[in-house]
C-alpha atoms as a PDB file:
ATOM      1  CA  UNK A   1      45.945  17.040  10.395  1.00  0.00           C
ATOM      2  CA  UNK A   2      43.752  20.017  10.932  1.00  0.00           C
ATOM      3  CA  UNK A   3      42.548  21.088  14.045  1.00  0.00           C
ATOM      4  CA  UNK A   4      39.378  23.036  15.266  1.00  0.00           C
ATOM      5  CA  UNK A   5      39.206  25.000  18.289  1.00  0.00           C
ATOM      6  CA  UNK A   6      35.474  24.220  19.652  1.00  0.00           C
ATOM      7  CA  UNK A   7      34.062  26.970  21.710  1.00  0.00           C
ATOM      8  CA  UNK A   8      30.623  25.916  23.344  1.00  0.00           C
ATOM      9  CA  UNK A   9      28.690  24.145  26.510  1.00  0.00           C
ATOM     10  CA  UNK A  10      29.472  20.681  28.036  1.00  0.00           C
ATOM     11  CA  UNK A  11      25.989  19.225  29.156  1.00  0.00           C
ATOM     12  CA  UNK A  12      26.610  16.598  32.030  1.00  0.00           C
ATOM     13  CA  UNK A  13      23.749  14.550  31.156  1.00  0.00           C
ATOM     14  CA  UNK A  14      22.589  14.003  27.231  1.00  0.00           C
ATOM     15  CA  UNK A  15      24.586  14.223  23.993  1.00  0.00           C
ATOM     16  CA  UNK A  16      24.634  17.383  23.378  1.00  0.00           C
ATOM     17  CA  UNK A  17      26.838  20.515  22.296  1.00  0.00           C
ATOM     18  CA  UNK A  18      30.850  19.022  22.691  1.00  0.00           C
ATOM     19  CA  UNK A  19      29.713  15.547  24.074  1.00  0.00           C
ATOM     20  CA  UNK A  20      28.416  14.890  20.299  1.00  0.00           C
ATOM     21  CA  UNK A  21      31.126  17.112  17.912  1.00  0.00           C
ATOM     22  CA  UNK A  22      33.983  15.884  19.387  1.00  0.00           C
ATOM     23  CA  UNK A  23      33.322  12.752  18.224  1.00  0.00           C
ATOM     24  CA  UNK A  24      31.878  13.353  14.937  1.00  0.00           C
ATOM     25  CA  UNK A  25      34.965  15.378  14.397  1.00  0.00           C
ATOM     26  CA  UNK A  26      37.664  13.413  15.962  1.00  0.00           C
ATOM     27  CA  UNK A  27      36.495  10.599  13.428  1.00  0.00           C
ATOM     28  CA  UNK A  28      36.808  12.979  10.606  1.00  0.00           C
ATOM     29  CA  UNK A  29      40.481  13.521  11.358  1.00  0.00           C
ATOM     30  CA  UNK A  30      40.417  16.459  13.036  1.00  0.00           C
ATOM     31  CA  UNK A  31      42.660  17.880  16.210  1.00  0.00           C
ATOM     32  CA  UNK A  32      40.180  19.047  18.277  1.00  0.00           C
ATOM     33  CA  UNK A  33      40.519  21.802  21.361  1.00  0.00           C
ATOM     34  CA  UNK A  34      38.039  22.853  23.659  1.00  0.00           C
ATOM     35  CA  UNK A  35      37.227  26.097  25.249  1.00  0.00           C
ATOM     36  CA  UNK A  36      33.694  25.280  27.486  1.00  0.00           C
ATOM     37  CA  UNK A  37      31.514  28.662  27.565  1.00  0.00           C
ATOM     38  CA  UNK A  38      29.633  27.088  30.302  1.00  0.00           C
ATOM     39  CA  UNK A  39      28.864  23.684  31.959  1.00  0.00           C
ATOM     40  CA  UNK A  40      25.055  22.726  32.305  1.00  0.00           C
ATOM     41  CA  UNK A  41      23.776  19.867  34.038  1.00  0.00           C
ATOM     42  CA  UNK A  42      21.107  19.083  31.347  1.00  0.00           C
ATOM     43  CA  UNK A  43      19.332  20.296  28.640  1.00  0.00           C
ATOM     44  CA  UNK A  44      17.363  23.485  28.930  1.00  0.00           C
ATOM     45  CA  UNK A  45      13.905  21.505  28.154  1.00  0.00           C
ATOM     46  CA  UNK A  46      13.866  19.639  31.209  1.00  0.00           C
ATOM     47  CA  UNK A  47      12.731  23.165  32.682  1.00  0.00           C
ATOM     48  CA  UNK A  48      15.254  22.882  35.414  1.00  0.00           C
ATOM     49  CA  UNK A  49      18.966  23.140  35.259  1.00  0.00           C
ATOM     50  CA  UNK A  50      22.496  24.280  36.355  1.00  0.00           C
ATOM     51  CA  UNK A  51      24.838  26.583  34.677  1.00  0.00           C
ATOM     52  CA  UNK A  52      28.588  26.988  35.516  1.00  0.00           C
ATOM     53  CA  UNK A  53      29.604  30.408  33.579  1.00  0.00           C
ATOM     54  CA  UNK A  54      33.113  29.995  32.574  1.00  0.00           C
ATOM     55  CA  UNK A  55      33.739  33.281  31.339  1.00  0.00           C
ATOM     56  CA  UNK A  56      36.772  34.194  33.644  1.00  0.00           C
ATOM     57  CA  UNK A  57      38.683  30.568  32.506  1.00  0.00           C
ATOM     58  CA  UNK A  58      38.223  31.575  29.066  1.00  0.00           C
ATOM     59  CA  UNK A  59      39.771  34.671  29.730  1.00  0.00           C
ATOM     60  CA  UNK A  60      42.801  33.138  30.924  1.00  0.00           C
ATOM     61  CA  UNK A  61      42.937  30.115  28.851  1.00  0.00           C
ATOM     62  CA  UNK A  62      42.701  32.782  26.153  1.00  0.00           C
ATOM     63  CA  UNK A  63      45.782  34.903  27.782  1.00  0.00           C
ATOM     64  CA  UNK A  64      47.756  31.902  27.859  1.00  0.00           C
ATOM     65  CA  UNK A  65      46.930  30.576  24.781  1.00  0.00           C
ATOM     66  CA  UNK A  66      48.204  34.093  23.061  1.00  0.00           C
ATOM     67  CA  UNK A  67      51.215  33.860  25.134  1.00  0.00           C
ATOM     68  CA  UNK A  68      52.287  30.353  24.095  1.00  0.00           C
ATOM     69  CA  UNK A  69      51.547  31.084  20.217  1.00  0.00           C
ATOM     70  CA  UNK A  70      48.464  28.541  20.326  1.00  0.00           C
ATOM     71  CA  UNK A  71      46.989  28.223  16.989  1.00  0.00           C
ATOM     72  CA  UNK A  72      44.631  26.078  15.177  1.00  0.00           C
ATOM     73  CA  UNK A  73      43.252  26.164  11.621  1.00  0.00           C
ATOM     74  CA  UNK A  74      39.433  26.466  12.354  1.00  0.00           C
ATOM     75  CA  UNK A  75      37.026  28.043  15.175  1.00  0.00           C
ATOM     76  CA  UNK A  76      33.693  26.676  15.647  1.00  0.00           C
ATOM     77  CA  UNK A  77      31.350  28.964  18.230  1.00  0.00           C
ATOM     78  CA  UNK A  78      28.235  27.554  19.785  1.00  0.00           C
ATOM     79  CA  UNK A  79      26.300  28.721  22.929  1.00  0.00           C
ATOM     80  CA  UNK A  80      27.527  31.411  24.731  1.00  0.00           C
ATOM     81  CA  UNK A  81      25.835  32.848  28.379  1.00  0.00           C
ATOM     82  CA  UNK A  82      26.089  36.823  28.419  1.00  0.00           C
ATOM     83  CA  UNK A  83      27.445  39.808  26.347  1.00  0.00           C
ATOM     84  CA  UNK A  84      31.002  39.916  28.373  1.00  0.00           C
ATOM     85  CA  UNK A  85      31.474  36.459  27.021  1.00  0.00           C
ATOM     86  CA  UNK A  86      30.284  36.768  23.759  1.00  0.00           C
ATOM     87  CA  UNK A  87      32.573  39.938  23.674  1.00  0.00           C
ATOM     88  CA  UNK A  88      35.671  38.289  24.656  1.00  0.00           C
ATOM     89  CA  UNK A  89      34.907  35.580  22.304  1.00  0.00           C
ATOM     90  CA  UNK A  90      34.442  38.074  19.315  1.00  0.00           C
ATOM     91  CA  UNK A  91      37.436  39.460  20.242  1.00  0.00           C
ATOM     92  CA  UNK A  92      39.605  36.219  20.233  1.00  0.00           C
ATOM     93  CA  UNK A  93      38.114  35.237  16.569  1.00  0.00           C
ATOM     94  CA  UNK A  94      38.693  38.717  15.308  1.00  0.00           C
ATOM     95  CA  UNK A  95      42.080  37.999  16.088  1.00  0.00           C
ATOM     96  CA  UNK A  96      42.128  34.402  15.064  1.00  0.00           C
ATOM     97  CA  UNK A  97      40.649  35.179  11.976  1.00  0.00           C
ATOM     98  CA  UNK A  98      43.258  38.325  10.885  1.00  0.00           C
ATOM     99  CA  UNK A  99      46.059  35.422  11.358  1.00  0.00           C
ATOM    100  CA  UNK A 100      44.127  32.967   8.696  1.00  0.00           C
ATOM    101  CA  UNK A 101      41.575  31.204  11.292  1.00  0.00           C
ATOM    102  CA  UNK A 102      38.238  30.200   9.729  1.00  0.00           C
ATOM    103  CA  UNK A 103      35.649  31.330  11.563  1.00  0.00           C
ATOM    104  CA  UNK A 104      32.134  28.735  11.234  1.00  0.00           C
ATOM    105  CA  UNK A 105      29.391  30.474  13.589  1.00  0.00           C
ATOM    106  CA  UNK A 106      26.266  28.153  15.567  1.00  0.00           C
ATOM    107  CA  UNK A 107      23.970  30.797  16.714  1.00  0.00           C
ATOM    108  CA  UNK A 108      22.555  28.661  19.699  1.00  0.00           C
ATOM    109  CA  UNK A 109      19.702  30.578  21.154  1.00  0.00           C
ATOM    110  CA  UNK A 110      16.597  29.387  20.123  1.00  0.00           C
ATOM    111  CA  UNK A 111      14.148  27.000  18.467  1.00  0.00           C
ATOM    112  CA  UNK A 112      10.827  26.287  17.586  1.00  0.00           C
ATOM    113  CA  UNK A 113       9.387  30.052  17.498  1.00  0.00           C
ATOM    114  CA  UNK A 114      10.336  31.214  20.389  1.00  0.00           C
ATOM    115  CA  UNK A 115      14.354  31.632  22.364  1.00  0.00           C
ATOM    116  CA  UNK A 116      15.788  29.258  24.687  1.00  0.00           C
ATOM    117  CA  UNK A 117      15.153  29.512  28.704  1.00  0.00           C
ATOM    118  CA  UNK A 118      17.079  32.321  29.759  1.00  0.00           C
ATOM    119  CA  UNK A 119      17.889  33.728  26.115  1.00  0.00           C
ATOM    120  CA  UNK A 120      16.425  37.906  25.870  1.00  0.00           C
ATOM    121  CA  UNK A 121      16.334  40.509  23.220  1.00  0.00           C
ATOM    122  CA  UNK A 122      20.144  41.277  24.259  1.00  0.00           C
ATOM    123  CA  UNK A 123      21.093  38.025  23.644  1.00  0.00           C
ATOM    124  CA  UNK A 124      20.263  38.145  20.130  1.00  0.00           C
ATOM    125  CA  UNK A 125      22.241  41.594  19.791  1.00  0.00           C
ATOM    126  CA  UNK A 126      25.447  39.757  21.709  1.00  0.00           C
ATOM    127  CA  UNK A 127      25.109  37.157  18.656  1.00  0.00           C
ATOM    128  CA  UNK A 128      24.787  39.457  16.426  1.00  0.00           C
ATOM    129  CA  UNK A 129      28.339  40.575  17.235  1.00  0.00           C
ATOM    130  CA  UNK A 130      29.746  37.227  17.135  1.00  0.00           C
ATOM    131  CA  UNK A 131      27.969  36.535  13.241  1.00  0.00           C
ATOM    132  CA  UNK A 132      29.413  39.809  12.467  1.00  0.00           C
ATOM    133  CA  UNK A 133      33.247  38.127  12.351  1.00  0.00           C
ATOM    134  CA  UNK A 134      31.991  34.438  11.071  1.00  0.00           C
ATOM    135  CA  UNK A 135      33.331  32.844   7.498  1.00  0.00           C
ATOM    136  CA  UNK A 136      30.066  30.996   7.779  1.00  0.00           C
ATOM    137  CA  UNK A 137      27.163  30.835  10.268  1.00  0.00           C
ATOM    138  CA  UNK A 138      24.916  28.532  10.601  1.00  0.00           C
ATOM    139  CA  UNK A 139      21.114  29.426  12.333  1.00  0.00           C
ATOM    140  CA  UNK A 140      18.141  27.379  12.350  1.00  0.00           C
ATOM    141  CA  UNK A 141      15.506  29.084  10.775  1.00  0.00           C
ATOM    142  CA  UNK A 142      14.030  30.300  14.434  1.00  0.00           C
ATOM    143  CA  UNK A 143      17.816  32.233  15.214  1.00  0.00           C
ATOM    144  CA  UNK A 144      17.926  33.417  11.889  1.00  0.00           C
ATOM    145  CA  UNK A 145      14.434  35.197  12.338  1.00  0.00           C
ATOM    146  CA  UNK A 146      15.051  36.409  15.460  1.00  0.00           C
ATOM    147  CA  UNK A 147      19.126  37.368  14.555  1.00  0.00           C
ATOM    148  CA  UNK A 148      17.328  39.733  11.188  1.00  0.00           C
ATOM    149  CA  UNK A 149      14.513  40.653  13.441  1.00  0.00           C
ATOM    150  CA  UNK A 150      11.987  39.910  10.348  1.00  0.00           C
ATOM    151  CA  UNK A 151       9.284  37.027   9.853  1.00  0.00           C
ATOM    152  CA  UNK A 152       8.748  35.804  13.796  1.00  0.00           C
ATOM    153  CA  UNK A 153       4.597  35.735  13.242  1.00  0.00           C
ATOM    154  CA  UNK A 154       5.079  33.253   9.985  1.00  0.00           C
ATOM    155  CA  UNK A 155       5.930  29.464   9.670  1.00  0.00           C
ATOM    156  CA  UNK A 156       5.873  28.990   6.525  1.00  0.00           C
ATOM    157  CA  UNK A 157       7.866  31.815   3.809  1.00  0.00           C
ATOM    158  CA  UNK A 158       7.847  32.392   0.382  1.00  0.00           C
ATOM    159  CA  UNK A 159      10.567  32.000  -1.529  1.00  0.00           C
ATOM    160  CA  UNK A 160      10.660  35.438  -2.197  1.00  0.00           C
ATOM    161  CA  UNK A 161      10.713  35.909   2.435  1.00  0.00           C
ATOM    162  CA  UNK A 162      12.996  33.550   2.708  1.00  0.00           C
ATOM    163  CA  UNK A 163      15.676  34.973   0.088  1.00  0.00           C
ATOM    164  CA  UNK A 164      15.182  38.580   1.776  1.00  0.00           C
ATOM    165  CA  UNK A 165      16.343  36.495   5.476  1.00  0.00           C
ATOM    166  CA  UNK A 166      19.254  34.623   4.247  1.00  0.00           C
ATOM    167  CA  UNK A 167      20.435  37.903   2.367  1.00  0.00           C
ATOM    168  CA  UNK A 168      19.443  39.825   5.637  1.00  0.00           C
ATOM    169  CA  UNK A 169      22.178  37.771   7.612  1.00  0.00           C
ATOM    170  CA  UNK A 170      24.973  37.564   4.770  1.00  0.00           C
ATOM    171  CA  UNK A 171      24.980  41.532   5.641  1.00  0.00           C
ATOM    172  CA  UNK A 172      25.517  40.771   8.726  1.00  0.00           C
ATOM    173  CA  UNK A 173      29.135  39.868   8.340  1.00  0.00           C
ATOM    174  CA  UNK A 174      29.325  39.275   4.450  1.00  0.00           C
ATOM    175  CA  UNK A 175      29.781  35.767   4.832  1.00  0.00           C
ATOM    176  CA  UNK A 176      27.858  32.295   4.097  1.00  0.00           C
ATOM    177  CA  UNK A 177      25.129  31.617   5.315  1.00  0.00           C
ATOM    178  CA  UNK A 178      23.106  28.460   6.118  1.00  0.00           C
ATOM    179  CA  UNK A 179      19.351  28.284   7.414  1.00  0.00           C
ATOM    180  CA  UNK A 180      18.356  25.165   8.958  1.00  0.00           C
ATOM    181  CA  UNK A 181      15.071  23.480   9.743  1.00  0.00           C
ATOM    182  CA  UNK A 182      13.295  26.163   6.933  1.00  0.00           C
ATOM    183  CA  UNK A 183       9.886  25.190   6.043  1.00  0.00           C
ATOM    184  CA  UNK A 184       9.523  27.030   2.615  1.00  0.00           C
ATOM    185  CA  UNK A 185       6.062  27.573   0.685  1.00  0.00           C
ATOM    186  CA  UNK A 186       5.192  24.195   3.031  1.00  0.00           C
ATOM    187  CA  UNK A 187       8.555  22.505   1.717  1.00  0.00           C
ATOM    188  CA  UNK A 188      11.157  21.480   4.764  1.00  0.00           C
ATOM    189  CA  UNK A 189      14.259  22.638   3.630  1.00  0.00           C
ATOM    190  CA  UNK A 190      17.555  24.000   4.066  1.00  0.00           C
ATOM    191  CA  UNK A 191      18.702  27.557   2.291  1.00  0.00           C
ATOM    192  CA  UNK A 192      21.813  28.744   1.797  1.00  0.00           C
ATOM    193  CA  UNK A 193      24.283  31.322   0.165  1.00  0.00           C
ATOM    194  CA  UNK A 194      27.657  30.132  -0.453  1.00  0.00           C
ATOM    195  CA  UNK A 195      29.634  33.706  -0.996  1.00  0.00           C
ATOM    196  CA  UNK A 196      32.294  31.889  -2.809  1.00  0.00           C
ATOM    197  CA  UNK A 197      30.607  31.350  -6.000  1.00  0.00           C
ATOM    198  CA  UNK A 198      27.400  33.989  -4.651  1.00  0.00           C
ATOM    199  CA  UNK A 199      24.750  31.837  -5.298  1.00  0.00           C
ATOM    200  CA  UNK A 200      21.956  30.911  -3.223  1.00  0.00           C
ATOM    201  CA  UNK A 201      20.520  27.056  -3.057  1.00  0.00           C
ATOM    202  CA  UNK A 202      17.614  25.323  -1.618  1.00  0.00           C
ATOM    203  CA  UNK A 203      18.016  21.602  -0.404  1.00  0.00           C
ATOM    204  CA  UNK A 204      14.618  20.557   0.226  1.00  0.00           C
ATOM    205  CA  UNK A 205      14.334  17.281   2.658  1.00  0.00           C
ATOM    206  CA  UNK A 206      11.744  15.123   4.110  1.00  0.00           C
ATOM    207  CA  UNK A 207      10.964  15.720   7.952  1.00  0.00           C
ATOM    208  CA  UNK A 208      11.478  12.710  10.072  1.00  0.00           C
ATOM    209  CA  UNK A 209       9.165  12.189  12.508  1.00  0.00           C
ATOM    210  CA  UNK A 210      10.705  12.341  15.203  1.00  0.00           C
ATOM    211  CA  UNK A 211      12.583  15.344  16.882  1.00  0.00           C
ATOM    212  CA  UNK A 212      16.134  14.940  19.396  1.00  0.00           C
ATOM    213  CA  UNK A 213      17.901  17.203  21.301  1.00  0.00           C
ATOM    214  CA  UNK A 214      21.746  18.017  19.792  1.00  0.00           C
ATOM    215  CA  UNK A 215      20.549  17.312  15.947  1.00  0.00           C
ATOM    216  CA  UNK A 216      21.890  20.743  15.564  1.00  0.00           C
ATOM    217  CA  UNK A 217      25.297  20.042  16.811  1.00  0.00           C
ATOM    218  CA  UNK A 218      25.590  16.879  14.840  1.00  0.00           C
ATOM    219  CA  UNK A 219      24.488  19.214  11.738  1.00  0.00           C
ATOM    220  CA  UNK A 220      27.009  21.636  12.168  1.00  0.00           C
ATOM    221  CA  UNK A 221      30.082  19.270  12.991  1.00  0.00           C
ATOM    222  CA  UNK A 222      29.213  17.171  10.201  1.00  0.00           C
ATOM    223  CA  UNK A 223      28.940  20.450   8.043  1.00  0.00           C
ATOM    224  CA  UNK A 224      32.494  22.083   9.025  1.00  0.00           C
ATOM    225  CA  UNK A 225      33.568  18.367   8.964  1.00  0.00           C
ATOM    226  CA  UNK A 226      33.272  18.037   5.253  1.00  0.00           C
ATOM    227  CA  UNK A 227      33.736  21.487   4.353  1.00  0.00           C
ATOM    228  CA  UNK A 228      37.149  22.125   5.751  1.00  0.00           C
ATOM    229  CA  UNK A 229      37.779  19.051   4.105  1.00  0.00           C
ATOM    230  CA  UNK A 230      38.186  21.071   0.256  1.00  0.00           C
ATOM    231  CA  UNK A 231      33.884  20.069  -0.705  1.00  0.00           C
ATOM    232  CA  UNK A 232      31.655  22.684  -1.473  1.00  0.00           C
ATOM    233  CA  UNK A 233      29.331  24.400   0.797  1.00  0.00           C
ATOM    234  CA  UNK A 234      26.401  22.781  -0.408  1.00  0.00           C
ATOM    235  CA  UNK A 235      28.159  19.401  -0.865  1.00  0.00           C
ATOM    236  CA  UNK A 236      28.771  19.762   2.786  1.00  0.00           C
ATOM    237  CA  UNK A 237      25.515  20.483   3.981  1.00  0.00           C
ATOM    238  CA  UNK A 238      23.457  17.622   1.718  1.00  0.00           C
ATOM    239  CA  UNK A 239      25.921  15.282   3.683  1.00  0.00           C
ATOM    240  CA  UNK A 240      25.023  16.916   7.315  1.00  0.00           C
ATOM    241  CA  UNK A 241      21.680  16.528   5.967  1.00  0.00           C
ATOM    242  CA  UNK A 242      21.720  13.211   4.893  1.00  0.00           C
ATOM    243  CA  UNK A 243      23.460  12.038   7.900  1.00  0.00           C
ATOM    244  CA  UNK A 244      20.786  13.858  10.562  1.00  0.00           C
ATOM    245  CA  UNK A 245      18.102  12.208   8.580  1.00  0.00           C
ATOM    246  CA  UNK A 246      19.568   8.855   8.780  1.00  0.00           C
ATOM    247  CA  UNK A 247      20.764   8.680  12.466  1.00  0.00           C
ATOM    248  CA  UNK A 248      16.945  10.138  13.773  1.00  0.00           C
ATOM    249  CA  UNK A 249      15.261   7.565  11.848  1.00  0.00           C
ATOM    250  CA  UNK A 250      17.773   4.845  13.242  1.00  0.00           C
ATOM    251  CA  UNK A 251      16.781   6.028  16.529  1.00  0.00           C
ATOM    252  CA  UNK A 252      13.085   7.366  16.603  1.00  0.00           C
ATOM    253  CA  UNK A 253      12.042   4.699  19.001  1.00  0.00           C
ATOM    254  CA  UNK A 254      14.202   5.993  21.362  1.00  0.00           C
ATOM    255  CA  UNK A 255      12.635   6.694  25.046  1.00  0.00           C
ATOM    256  CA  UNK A 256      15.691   9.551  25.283  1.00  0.00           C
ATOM    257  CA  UNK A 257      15.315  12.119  22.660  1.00  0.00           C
ATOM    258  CA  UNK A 258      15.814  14.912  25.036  1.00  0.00           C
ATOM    259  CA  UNK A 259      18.909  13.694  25.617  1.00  0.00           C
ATOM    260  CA  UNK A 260      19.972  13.772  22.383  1.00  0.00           C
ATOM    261  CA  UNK A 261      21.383  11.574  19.751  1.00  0.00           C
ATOM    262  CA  UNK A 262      23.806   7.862  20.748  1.00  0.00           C
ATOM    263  CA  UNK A 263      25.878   9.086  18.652  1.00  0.00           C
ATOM    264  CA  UNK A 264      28.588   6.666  19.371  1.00  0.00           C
ATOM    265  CA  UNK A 265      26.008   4.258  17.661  1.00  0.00           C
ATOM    266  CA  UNK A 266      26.977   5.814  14.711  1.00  0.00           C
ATOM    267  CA  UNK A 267      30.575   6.752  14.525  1.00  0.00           C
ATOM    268  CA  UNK A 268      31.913   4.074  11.956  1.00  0.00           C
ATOM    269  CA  UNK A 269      29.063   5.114   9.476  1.00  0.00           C
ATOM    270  CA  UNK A 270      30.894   8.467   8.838  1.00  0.00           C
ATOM    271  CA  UNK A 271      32.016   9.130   5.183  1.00  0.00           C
END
């Protein structure tokens, strides 16, 4: 059995961040560990909330971990709350990674246009670091604007723009990269360069009507998921994809969306 190291917030109330990977993941097979960056009380969109940094317990869970000889086969970042943690956390998977650790990157800052309640220009530089050491990272298109610093006043890119910003961000760290939620010469889509084979690919989708808080974690559990697994990069993100689609639809009637996705609803549909 593999096992995946999850580094990221644990929101009290909603399915979001851990409350939906560990799941997804533990269904897949996987051993999964946890090392919480922070707890919050809710999502940021409620406009109020409570955050719990847990910088100094990663520190010495970290310390101990080292000491015991901890080590697991994959890391998989998500939000982080300041530079000092971001820097201890870059650390950690520098170290992970020179020992044979693959390193998958969720740049959680930001969304629709604009950065997340409490996100700033630095915060963007602190994930900058933390893309810099990733095997793959995976932005929605809003991160991956603001991570290149190129193409914040457009919606809608060329082909030609959007090429230049995945290619922007594979610089970054020489790695894969994966743009979600892209909308492309008016085309929804996801982009991606798979540095194994160096090849870029579009997936185009349909957008559902309907938008949930957490669709982001279940995209990027579901991607490592499968990809870990021996599929291909783009294999593995059709099936995130698909699987996204397919659990908002089941649930756009919901009164909850900004609490995110039931995904225990959906657990014996994984492939």
């Amino acid at each position: 059995m593999s096992s995946i190291l999850l580094i990221g917030d644990i929101v009290g109330y909603g399915n979001l961040g851990m409350s939906v990977m560990v799941p997804i993941l533990s269904n897949l097979k996987y051993e999964i560990f946890r090392l919480p960056s922070s707890l919050v009380s809710n999502n940021f969109g409620y406009g109020r909330f409570a955050v719990l940094d847990t910088t100094e317990y990663m520190r010495q869970s970290i310390e101990v971990w080292e000491e015991q000889g901890f080590e697991v086969d994959a890391v998989c970042t998500g939000y982080l709350v300041s530079e000092e943690q971001t820097r201890l956390v870059t650390d950690y998977c520098k170290r992970l990674k020179a020992r044979g650790t693959f390193i998958f990157v969720d740049p959680i800052m930001a969304d629709d246009g604009k950065l997340y309640n409490g996100a700033t220009s630095d915060t963007v530089e602190y994930m900058r670091s933390v893309c810099r050491v990733a095997d793959v990272i995976v932005p929605n298109v809003t991160e991956a604007k603001f991570l290149a610093g190129k193409y914040l006043d457009k919606d809608s890119l060329t082909y030609e723009e959007a090429e230049d910003l995945v290619m922007s961000l594979q610089k970054l760290g020489n790695n894969s990269v994966i743009i979600s939620s892209m909308l492309m010469e008016d085309q929804t889509c996801t982009m991606l360069y798979d540095k194994s084979i160096g090849k870029i690919k579009v997936l185009p989708y349909e957008q559902v009507e309907a938008q949930f808080s957490g669709t982001g974690d279940v995209f990027s559990a579901m991607t490592i998921g499968h990809y870990l697994k021996g599929n291909t990069l783009e294999d593995s993100v059709q099936t995130a994809m698909d699987f996204v689609a397919h659990v908002i639809s089941a649930n756009r009637a919901s009164m909850h969306a900004d609490n995110g996705i039931p995904i225990q609803n959906h657990l014996g549909e994984l492939m």
